[in-house]
C-alpha atoms as a PDB file:
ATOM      1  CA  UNK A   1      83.707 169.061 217.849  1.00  0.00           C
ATOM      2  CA  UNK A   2      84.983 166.242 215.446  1.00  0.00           C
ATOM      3  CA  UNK A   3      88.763 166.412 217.113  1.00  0.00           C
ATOM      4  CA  UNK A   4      87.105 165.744 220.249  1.00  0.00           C
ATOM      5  CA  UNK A   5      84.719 163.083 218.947  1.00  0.00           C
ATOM      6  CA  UNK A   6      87.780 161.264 217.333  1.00  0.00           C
ATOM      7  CA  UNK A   7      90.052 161.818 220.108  1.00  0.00           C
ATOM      8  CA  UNK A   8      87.072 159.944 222.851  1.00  0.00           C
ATOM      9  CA  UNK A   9      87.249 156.822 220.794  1.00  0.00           C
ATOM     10  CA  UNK A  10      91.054 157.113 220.298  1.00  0.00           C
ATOM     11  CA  UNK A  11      91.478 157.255 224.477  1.00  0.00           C
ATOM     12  CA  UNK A  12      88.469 154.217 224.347  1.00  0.00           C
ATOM     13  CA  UNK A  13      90.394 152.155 222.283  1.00  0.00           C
ATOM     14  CA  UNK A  14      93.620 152.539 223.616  1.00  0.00           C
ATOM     15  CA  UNK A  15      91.962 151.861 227.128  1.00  0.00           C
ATOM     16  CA  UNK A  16      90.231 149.012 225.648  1.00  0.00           C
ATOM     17  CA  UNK A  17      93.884 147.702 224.739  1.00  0.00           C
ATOM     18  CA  UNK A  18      95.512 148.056 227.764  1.00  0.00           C
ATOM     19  CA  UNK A  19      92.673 146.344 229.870  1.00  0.00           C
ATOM     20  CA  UNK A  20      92.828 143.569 227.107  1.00  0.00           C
ATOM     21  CA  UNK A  21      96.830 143.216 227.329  1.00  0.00           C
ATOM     22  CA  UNK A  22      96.770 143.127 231.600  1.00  0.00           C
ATOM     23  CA  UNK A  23      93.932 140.428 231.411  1.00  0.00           C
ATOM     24  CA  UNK A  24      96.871 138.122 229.191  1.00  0.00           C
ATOM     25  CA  UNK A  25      99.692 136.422 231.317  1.00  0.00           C
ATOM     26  CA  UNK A  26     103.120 139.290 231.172  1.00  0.00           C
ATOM     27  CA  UNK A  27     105.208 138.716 228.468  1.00  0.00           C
ATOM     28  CA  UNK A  28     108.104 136.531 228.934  1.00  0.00           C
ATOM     29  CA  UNK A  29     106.446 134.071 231.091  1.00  0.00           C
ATOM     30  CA  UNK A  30     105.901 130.684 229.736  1.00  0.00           C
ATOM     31  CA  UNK A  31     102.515 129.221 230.750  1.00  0.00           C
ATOM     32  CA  UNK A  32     101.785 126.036 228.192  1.00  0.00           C
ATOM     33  CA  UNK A  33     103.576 123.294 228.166  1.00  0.00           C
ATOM     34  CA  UNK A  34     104.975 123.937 224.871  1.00  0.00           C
ATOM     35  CA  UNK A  35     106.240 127.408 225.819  1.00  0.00           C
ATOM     36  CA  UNK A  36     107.606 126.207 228.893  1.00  0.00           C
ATOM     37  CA  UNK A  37     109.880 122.899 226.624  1.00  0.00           C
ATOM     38  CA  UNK A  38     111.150 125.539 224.227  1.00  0.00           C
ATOM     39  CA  UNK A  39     112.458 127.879 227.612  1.00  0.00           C
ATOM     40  CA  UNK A  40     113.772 124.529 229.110  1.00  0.00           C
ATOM     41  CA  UNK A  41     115.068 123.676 225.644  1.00  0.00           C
ATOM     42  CA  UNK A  42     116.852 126.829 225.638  1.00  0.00           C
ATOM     43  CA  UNK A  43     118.095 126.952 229.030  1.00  0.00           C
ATOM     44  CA  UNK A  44     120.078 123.180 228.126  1.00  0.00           C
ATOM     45  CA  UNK A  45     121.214 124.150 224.981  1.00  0.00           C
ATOM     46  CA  UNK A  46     122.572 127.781 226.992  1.00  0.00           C
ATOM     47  CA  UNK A  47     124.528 125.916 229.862  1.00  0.00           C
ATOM     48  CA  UNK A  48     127.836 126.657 229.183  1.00  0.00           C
ATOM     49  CA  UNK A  49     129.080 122.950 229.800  1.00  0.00           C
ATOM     50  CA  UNK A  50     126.677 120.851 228.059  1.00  0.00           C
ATOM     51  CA  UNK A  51     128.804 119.880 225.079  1.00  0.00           C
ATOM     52  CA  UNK A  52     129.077 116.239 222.727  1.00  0.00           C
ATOM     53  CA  UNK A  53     129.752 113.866 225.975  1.00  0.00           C
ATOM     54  CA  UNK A  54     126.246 115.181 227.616  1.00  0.00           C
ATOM     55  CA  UNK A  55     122.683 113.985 226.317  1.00  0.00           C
ATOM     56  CA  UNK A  56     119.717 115.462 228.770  1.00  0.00           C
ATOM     57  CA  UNK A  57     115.955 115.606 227.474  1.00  0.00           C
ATOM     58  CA  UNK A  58     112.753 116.202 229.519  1.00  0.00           C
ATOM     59  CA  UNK A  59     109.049 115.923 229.693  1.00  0.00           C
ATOM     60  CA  UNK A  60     106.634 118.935 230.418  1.00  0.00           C
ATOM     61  CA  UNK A  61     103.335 117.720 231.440  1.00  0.00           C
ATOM     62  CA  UNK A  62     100.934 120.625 233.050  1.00  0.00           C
ATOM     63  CA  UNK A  63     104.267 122.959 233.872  1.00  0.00           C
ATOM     64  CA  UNK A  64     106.165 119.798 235.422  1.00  0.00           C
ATOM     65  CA  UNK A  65     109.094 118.595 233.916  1.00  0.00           C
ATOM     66  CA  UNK A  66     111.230 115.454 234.226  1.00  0.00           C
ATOM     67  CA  UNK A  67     114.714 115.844 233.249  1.00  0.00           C
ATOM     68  CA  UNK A  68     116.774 112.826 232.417  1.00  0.00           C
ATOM     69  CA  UNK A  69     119.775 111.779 230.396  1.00  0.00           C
ATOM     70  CA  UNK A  70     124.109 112.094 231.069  1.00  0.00           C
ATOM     71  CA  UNK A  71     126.330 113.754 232.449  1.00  0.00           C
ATOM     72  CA  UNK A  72     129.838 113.889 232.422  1.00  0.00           C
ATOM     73  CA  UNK A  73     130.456 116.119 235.915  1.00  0.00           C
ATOM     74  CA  UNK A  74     128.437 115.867 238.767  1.00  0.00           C
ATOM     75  CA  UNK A  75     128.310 119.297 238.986  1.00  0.00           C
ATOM     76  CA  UNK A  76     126.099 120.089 235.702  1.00  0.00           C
ATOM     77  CA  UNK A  77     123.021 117.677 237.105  1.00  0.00           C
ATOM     78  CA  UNK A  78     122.842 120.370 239.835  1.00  0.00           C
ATOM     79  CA  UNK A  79     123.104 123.399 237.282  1.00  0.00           C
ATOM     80  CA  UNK A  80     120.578 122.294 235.275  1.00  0.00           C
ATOM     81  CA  UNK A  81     118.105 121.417 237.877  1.00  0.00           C
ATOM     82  CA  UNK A  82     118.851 124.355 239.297  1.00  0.00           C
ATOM     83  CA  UNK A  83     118.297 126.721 235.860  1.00  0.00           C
ATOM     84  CA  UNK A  84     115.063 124.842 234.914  1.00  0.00           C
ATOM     85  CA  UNK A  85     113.403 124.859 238.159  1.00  0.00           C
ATOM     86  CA  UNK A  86     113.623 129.104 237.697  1.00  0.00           C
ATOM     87  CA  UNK A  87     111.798 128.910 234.338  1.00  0.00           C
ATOM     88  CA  UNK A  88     108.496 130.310 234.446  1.00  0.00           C
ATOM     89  CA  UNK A  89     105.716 128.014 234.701  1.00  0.00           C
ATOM     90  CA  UNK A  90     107.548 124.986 236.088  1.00  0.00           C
ATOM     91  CA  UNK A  91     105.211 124.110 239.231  1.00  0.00           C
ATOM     92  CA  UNK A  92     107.733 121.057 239.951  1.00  0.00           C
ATOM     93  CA  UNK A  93     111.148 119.636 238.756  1.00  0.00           C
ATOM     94  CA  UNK A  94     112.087 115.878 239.197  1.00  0.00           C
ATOM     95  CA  UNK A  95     116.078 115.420 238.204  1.00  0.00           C
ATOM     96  CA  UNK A  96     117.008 111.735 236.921  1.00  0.00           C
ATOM     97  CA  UNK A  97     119.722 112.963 235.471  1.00  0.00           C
ATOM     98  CA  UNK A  98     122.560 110.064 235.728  1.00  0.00           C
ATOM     99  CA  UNK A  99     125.841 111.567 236.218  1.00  0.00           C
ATOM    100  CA  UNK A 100     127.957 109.305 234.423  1.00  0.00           C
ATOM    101  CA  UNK A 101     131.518 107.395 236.331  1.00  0.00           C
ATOM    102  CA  UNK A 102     133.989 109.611 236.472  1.00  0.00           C
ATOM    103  CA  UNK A 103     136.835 107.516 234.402  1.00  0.00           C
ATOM    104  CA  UNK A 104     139.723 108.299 232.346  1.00  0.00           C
ATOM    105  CA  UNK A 105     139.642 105.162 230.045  1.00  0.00           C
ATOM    106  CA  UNK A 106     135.943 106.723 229.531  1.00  0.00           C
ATOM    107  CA  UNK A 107     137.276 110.049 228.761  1.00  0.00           C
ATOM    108  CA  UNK A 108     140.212 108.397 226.111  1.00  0.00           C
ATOM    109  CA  UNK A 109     137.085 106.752 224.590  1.00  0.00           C
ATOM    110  CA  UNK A 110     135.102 109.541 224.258  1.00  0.00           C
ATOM    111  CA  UNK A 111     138.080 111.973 222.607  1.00  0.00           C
ATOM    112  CA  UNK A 112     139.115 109.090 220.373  1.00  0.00           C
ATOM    113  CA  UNK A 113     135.102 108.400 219.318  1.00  0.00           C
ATOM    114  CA  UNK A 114     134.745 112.085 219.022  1.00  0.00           C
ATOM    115  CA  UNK A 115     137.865 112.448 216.754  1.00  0.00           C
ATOM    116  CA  UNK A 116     136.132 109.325 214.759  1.00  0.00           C
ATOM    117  CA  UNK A 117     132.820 111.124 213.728  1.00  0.00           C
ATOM    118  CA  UNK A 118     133.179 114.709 213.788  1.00  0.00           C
ATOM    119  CA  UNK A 119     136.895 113.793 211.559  1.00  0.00           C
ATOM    120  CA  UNK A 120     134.913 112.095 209.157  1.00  0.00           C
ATOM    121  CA  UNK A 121     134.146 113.996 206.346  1.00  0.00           C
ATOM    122  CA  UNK A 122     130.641 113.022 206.023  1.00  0.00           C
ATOM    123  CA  UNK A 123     129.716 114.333 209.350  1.00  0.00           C
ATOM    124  CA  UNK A 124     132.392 117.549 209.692  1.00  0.00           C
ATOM    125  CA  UNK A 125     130.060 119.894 209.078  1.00  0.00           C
ATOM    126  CA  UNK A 126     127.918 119.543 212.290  1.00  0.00           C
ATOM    127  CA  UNK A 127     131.623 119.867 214.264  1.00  0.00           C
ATOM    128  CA  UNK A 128     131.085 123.517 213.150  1.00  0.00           C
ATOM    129  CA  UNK A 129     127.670 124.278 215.159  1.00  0.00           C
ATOM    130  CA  UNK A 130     127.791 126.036 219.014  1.00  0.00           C
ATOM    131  CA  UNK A 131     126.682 122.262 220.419  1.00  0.00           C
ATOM    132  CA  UNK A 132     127.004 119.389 218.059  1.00  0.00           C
ATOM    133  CA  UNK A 133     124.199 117.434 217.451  1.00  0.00           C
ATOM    134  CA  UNK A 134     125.554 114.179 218.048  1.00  0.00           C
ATOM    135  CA  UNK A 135     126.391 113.119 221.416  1.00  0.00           C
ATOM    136  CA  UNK A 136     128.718 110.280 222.295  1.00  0.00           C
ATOM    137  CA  UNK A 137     127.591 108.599 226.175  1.00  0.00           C
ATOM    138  CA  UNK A 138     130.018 106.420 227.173  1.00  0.00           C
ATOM    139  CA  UNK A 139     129.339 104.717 230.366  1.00  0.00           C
ATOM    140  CA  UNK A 140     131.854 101.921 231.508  1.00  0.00           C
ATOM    141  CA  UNK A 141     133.390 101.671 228.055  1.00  0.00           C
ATOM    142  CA  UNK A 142     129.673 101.176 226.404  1.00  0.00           C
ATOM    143  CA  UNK A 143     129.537 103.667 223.890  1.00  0.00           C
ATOM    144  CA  UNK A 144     125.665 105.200 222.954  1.00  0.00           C
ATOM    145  CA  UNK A 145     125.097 107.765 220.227  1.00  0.00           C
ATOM    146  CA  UNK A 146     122.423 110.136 220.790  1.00  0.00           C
ATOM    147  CA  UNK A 147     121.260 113.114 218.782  1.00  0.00           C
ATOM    148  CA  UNK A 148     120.085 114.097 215.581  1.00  0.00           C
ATOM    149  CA  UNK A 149     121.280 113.600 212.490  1.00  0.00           C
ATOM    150  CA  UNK A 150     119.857 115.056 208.717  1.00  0.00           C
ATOM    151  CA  UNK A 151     119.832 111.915 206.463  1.00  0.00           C
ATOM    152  CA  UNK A 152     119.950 107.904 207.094  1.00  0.00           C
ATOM    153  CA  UNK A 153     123.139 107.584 205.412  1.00  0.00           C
ATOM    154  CA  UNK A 154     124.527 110.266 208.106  1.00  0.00           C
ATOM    155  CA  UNK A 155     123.536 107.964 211.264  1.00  0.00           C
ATOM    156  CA  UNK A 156     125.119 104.614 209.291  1.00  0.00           C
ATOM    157  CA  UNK A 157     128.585 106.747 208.721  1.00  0.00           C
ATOM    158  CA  UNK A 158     128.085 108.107 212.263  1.00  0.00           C
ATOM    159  CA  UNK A 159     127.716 104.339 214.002  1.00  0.00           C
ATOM    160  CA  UNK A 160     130.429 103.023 211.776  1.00  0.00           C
ATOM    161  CA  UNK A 161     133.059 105.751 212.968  1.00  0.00           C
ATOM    162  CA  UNK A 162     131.906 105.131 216.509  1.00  0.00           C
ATOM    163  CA  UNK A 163     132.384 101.562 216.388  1.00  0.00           C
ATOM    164  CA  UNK A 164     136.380 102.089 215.396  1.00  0.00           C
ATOM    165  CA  UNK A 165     136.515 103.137 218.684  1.00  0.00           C
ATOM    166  CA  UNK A 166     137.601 100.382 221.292  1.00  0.00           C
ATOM    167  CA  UNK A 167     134.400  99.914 223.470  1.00  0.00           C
ATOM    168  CA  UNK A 168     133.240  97.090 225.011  1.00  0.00           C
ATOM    169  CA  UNK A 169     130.594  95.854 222.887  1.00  0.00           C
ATOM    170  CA  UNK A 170     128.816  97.314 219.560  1.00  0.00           C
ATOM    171  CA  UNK A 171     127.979 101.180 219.740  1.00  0.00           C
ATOM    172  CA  UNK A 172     124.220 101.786 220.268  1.00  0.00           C
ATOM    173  CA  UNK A 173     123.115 104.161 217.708  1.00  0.00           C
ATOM    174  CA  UNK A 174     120.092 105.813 219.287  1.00  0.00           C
ATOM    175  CA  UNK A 175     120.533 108.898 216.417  1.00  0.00           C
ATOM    176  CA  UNK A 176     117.773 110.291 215.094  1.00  0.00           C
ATOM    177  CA  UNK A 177     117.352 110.498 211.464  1.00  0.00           C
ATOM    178  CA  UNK A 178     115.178 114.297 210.613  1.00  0.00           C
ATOM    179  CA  UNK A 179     114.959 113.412 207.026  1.00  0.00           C
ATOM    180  CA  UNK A 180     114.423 109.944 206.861  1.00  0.00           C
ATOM    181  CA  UNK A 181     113.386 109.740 203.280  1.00  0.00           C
ATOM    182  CA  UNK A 182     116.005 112.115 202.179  1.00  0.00           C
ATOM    183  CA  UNK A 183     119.068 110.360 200.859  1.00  0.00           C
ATOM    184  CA  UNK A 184     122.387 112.030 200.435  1.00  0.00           C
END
């Protein structure tokens, strides 16, 4: 009589559990807006051609995001529309990306800036990660730095190696500093 007493509230709590775990949205499926950034986060940082020349961030406000930022091809502003617009949760997608001129002075300028930072052995280390956190945007010879960056020091070394390069005008060092207090 005790097996079967135990065994009615071990089938009532495991039918408790199940009703309790249908009620909550399926796992997998983003429904906040923070769940839904980190899956768009993840889908950017996935795309195979986002590299150092591409910058793209985004809003999520009640499941609708706004993508904007560069692109070198035209081809990755329709990939990534297309990839965020099938994470769940997104009710609507507007795409500002700006696909930047296709140019090869631009591209010279971007190796040659590229070569500049990453070379320098201040900043070699973050050469080493799947998508390096700074991005060089250079648009018509105007060079922007975009990303993050650990220390203050980092973003001065990081502007200075930039501005070797031969754009037309200073660099704009947009880098974000996660450790501003931190000193190296």
């Amino acid at each position: 009589m005790k097996a079967s007493f135990l065994g009615r509230i071990l089938m009532a709590v495991v039918l408790v559990s199940g009703a309790m775990a249908a009620s909550k949205t399926a796992p997998g499926q983003p429904q906040t807006d923070r769940q839904i950034a980190e899956a768009v986060r993840h889908q950017i940082a996935m795309y195979p051609y986002y590299g150092i020349f591409d910058d793209v961030s985004f809003t999520v406000v009640q499941g609708q995001v706004i993508l904007t930022g560069d692109v070198v091809q035209p081809v990755q502003k329709s990939d990534l529309g297309r990839l965020v617009q099938k994470v769940p949760g997104v009710t609507s997608l507007t795409n500002n990306i700006q696909v930047l001129p296709l140019s090869d002075f631009d591209n010279r300028l971007r190796m040659q800036i590229a070569r500049a930072v990453y070379g320098n052995p201040v900043l070699s280390r973050y050469a080493n990660e799947p998508v390096p956190p700074i991005h060089i945007i250079v648009n018509n010879g105007h060079v922007t730095l975009a990303g993050t960056v650990a220390t203050d020091m980092e973003k001065q070394v990081a502007g200075m190696a930039a501005n070797q390069g031969l754009s037309f005008g200073p660099v704009t060092n947009n880098l974000v500093v996660e450790n501003p207090a931190k000193r190296s």
